[in-house]
C-alpha atoms as a PDB file:
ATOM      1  CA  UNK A   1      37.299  26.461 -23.854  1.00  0.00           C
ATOM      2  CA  UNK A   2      35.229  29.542 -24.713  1.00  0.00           C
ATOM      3  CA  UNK A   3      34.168  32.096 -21.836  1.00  0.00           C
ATOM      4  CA  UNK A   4      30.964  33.593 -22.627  1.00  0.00           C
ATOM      5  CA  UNK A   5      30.524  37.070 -22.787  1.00  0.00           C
ATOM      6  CA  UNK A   6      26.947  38.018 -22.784  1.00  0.00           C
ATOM      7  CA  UNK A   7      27.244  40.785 -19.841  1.00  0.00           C
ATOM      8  CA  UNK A   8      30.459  42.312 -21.254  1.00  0.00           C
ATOM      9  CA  UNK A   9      30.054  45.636 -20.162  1.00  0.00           C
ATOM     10  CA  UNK A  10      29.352  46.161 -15.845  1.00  0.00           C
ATOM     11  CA  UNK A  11      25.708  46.530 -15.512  1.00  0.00           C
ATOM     12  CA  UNK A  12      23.762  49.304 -14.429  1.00  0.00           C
ATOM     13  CA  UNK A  13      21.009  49.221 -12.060  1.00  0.00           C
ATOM     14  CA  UNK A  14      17.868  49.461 -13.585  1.00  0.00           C
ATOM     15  CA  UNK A  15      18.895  47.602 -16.752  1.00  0.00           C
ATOM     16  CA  UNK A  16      16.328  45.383 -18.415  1.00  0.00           C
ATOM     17  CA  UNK A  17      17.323  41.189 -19.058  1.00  0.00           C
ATOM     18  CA  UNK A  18      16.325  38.421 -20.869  1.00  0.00           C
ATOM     19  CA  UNK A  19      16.341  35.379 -19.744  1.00  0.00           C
ATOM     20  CA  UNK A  20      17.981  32.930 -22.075  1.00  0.00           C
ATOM     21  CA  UNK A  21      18.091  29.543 -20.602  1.00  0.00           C
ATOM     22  CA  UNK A  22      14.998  27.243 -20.862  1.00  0.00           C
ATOM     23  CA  UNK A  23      14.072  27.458 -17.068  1.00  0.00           C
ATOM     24  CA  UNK A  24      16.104  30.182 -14.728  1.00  0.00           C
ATOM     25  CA  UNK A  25      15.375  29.688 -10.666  1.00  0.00           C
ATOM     26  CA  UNK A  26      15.461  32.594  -8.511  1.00  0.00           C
ATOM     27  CA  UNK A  27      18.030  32.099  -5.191  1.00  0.00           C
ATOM     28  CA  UNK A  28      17.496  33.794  -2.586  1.00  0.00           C
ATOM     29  CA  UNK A  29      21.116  35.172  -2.114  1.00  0.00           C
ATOM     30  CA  UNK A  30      24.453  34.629  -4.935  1.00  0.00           C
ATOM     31  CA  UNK A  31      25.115  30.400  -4.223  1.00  0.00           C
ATOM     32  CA  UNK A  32      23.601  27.810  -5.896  1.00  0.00           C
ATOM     33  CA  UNK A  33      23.112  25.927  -2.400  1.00  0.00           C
ATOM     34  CA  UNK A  34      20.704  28.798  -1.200  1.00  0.00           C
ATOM     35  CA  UNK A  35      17.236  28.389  -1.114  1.00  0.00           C
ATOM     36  CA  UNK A  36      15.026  29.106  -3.826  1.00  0.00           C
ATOM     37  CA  UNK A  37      13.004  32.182  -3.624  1.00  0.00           C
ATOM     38  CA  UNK A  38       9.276  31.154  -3.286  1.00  0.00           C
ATOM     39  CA  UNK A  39       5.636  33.287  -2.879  1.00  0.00           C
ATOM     40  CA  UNK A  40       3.181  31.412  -1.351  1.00  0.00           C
ATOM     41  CA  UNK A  41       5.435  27.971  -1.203  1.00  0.00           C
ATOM     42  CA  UNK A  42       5.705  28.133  -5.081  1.00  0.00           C
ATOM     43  CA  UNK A  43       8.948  28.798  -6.210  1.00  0.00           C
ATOM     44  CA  UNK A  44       9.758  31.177  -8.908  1.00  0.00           C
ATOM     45  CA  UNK A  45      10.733  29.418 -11.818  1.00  0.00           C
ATOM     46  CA  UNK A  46      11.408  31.870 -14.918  1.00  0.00           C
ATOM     47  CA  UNK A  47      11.497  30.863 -18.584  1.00  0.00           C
ATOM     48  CA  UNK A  48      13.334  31.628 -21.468  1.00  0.00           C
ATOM     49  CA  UNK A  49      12.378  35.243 -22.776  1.00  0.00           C
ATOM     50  CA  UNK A  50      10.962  36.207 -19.634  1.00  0.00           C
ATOM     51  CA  UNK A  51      12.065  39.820 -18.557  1.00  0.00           C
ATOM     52  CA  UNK A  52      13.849  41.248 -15.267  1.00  0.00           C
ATOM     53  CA  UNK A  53      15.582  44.175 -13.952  1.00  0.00           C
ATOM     54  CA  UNK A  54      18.987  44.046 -13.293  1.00  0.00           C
ATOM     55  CA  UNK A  55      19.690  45.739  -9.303  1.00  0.00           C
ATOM     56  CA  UNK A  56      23.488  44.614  -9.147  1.00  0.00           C
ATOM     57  CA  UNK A  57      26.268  41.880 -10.215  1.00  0.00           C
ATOM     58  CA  UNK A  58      27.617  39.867  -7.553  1.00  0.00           C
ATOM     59  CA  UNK A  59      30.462  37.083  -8.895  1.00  0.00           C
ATOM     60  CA  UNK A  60      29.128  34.683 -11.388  1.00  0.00           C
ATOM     61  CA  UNK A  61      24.965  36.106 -10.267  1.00  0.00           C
ATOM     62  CA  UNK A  62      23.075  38.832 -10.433  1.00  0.00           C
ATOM     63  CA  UNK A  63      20.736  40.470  -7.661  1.00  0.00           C
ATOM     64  CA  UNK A  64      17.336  40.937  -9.988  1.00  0.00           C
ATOM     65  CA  UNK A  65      13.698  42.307  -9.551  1.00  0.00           C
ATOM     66  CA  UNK A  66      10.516  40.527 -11.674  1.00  0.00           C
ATOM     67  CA  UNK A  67       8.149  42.149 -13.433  1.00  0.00           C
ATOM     68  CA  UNK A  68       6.077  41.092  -9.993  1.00  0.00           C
ATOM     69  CA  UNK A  69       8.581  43.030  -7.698  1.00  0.00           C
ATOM     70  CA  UNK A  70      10.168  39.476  -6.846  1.00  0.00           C
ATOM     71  CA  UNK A  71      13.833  40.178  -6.019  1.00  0.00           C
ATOM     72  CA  UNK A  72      16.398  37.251  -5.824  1.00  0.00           C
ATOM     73  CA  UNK A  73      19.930  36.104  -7.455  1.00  0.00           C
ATOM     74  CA  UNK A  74      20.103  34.548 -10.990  1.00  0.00           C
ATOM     75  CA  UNK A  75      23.055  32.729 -12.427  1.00  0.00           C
ATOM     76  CA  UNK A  76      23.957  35.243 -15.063  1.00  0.00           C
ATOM     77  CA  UNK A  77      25.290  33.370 -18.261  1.00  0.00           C
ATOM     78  CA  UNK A  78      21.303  32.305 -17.975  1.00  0.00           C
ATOM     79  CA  UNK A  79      20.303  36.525 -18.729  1.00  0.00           C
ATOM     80  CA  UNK A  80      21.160  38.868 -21.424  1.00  0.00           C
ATOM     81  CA  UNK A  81      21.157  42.981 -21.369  1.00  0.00           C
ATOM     82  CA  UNK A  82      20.693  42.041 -25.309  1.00  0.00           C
ATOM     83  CA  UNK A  83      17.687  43.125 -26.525  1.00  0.00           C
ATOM     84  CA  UNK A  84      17.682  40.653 -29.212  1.00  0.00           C
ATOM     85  CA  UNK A  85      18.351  37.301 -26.811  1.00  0.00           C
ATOM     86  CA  UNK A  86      22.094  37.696 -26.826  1.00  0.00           C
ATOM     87  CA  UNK A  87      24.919  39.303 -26.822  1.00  0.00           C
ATOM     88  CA  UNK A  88      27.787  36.967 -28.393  1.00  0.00           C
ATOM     89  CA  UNK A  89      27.005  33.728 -30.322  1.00  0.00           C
ATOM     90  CA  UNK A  90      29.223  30.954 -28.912  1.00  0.00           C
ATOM     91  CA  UNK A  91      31.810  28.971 -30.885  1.00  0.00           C
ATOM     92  CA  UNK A  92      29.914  25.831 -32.336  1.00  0.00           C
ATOM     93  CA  UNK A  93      31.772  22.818 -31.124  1.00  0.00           C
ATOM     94  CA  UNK A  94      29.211  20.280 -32.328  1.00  0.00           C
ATOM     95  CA  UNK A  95      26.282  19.316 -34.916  1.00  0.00           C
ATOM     96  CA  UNK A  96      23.037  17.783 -34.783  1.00  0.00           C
ATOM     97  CA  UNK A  97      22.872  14.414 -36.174  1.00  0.00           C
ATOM     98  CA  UNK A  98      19.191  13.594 -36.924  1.00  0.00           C
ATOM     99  CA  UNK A  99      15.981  16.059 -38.138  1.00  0.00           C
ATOM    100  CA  UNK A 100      13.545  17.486 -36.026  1.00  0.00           C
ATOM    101  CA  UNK A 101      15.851  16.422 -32.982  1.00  0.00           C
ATOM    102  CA  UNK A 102      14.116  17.457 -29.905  1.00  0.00           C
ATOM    103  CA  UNK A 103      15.445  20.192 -27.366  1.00  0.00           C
ATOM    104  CA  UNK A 104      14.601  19.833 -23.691  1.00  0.00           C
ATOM    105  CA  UNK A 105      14.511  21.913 -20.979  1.00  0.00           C
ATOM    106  CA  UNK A 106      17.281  22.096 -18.137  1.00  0.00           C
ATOM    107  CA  UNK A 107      15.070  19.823 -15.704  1.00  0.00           C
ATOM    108  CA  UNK A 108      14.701  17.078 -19.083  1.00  0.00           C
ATOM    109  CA  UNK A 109      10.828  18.323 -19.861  1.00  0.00           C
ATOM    110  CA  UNK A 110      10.096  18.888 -23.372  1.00  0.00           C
ATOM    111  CA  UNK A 111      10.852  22.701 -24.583  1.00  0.00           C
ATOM    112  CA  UNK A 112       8.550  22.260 -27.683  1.00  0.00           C
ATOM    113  CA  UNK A 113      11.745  23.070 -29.602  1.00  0.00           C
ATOM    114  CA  UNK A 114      13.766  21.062 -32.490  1.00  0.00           C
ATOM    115  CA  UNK A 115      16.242  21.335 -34.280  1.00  0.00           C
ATOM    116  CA  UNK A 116      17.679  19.771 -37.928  1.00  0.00           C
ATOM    117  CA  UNK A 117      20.280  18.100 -39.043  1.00  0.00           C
ATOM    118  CA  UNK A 118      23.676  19.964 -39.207  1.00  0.00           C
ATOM    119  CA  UNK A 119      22.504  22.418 -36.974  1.00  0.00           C
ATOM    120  CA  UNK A 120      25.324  24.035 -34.956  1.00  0.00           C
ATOM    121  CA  UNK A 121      25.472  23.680 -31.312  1.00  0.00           C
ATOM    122  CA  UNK A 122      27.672  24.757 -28.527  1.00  0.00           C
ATOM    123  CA  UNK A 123      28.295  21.709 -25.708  1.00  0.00           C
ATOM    124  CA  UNK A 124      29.170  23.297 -22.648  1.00  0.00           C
ATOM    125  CA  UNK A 125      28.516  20.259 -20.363  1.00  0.00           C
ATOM    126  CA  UNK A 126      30.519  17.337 -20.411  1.00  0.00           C
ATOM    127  CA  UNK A 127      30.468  14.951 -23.483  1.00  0.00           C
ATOM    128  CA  UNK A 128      29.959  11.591 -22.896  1.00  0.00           C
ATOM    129  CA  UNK A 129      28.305   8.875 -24.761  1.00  0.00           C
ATOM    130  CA  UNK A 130      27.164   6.764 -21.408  1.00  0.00           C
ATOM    131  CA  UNK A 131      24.988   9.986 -20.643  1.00  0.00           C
ATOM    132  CA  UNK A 132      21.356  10.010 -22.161  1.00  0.00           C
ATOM    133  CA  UNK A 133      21.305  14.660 -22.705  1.00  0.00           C
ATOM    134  CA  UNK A 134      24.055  16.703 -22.764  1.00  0.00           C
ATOM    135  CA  UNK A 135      24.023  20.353 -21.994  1.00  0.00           C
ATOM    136  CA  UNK A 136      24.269  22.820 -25.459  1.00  0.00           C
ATOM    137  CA  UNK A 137      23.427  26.040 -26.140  1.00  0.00           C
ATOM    138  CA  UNK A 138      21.345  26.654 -29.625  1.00  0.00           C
ATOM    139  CA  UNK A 139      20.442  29.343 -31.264  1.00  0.00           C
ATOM    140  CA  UNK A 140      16.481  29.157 -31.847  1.00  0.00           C
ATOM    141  CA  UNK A 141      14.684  30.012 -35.340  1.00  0.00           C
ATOM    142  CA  UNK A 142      14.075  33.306 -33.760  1.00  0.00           C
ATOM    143  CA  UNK A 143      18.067  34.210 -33.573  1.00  0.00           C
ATOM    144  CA  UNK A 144      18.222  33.947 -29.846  1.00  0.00           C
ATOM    145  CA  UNK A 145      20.320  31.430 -27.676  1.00  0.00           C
ATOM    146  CA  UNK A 146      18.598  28.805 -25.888  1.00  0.00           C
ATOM    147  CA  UNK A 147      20.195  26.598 -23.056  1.00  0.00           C
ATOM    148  CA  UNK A 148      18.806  23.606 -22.655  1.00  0.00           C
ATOM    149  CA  UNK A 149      19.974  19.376 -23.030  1.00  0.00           C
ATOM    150  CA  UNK A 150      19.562  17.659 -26.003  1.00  0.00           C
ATOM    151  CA  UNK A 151      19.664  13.421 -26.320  1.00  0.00           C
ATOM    152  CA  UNK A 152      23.099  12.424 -26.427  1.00  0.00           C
ATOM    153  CA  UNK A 153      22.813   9.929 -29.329  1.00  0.00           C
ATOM    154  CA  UNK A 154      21.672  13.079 -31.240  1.00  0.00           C
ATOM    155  CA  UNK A 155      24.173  15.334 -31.434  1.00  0.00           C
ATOM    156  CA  UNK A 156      28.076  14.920 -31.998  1.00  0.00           C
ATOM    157  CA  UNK A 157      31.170  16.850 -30.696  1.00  0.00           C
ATOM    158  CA  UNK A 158      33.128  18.346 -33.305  1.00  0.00           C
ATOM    159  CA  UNK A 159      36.491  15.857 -34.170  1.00  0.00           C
ATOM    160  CA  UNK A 160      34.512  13.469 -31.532  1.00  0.00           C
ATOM    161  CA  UNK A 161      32.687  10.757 -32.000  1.00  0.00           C
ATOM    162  CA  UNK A 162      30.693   8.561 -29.572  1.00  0.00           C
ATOM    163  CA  UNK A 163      32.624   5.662 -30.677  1.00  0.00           C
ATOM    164  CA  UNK A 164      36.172   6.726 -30.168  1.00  0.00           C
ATOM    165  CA  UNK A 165      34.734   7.415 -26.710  1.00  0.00           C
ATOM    166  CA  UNK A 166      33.954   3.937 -26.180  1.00  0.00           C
ATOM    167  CA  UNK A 167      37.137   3.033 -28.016  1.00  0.00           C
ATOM    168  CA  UNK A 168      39.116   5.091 -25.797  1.00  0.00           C
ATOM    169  CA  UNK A 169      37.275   3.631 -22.715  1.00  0.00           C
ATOM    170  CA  UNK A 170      37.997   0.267 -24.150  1.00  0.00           C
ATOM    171  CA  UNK A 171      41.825   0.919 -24.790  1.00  0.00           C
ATOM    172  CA  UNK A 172      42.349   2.437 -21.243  1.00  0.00           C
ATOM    173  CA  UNK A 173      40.825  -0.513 -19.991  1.00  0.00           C
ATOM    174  CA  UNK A 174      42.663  -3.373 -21.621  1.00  0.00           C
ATOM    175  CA  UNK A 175      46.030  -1.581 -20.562  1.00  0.00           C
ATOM    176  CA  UNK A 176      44.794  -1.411 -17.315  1.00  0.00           C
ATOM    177  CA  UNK A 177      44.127  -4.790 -16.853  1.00  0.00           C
ATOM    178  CA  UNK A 178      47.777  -5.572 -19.052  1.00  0.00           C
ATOM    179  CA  UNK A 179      49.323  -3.969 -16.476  1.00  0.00           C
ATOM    180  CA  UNK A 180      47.795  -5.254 -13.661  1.00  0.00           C
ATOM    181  CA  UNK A 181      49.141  -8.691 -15.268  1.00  0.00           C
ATOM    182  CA  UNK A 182      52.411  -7.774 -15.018  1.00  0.00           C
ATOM    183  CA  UNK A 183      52.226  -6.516 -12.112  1.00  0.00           C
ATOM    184  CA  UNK A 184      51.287  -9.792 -10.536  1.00  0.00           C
ATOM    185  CA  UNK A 185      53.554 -11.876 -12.709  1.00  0.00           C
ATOM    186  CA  UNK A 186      56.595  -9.545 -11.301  1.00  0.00           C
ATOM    187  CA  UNK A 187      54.784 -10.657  -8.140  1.00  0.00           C
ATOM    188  CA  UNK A 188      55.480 -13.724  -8.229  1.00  0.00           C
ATOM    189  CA  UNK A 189      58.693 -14.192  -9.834  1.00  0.00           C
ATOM    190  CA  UNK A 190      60.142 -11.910  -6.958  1.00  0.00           C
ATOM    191  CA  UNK A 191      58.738 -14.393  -4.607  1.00  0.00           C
ATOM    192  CA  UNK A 192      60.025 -17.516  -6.119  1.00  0.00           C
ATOM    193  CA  UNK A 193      63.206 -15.891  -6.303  1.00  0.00           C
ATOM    194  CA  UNK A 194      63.036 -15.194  -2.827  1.00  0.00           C
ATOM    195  CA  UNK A 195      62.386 -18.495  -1.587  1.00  0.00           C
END
């Protein structure tokens, strides 16, 4: 699977970011199970093209300051040093399948963006038909990368479809329950034997 590269180069302190994921929270130290940084019991929510300084990198996050002198930890595949958005387009792996198909924001609210038919998208969240969004990546009319979900039933993986899913699901569990048959008629005939 692809490994993004948007912060190829180490960063330097002082460096300016863009945020490129719908919504980007602020932790209060490099883990995901950390608090969220708040002011005045609000927590810091940023959105996609809002700006930060870049302090240092630490693992998969990076220590950050706000334009409102806010420091705190963001999950750095959700920032750019790219002026433009981002650095490195990802490798499509899937399409959208209907026009105007809405984009949503990571926590499912509407990001007032579409997209059309045919459109390119990257899935980097698992694919599933049984799940209403998906995670993809999208690259807006603007030319910059947006993460957000999209409705399941709108896009499709490339070389996958939602019904060899279910096909799949349904082949896995006939065999299963095949074997299980077999299993107990073995069962049995060892038993009669037996007696």
């Amino acid at each position: 699977m692809l490994a993004f590269s948007f912060l190829v180069s180490p960063l330097s302190s002082g460096e300016e970011l863009s945020v490129i994921s719908s919504i980007c929270y602020i932790y209060s130290s490099a883990d995901f199970s950390t608090p969220i940084v708040d002011e005045g019991g609000k927590e810091i929510v940023l959105h996609h093209g809002d700006k930060l300084i870049a302090l240092q990198e630490e693992g998969d996050f990076i220590k950050v300051k706000t334009t409102d002198e806010i420091e705190g930890y963001v999950f750095k595949f959700y920032v750019t040093s790219n002026k433009n958005g981002q650095d490195v387009y990802p490798v499509f792996n899937g399409k959208v399948l209907t026009d105007k198909a809405e984009i949503f924001n990571v926590d499912e609210t509407t990001s007032g963006f579409t997209a059309n038919r045919d459109q390119e998208i990257y899935i980097y969240g698992a694919y599933s038909g049984k799940k209403e969004f998906t995670e993809i990546a999208i690259v807006l009319e603007d030319g910059s990368l947006f993460y957000g979900l999209m409705k399941t039933s709108d896009i499709k993986a490339n070389g996958i479809s939602p019904a060899l899913i279910t096909s799949i699901t349904l082949i896995i569990a006939l065999v299963t329950i095949i074997l299980a048959v077999v299993f107990i008629r073995k069962n049995k005939t060892k038993k009669a034997k037996e007696k």
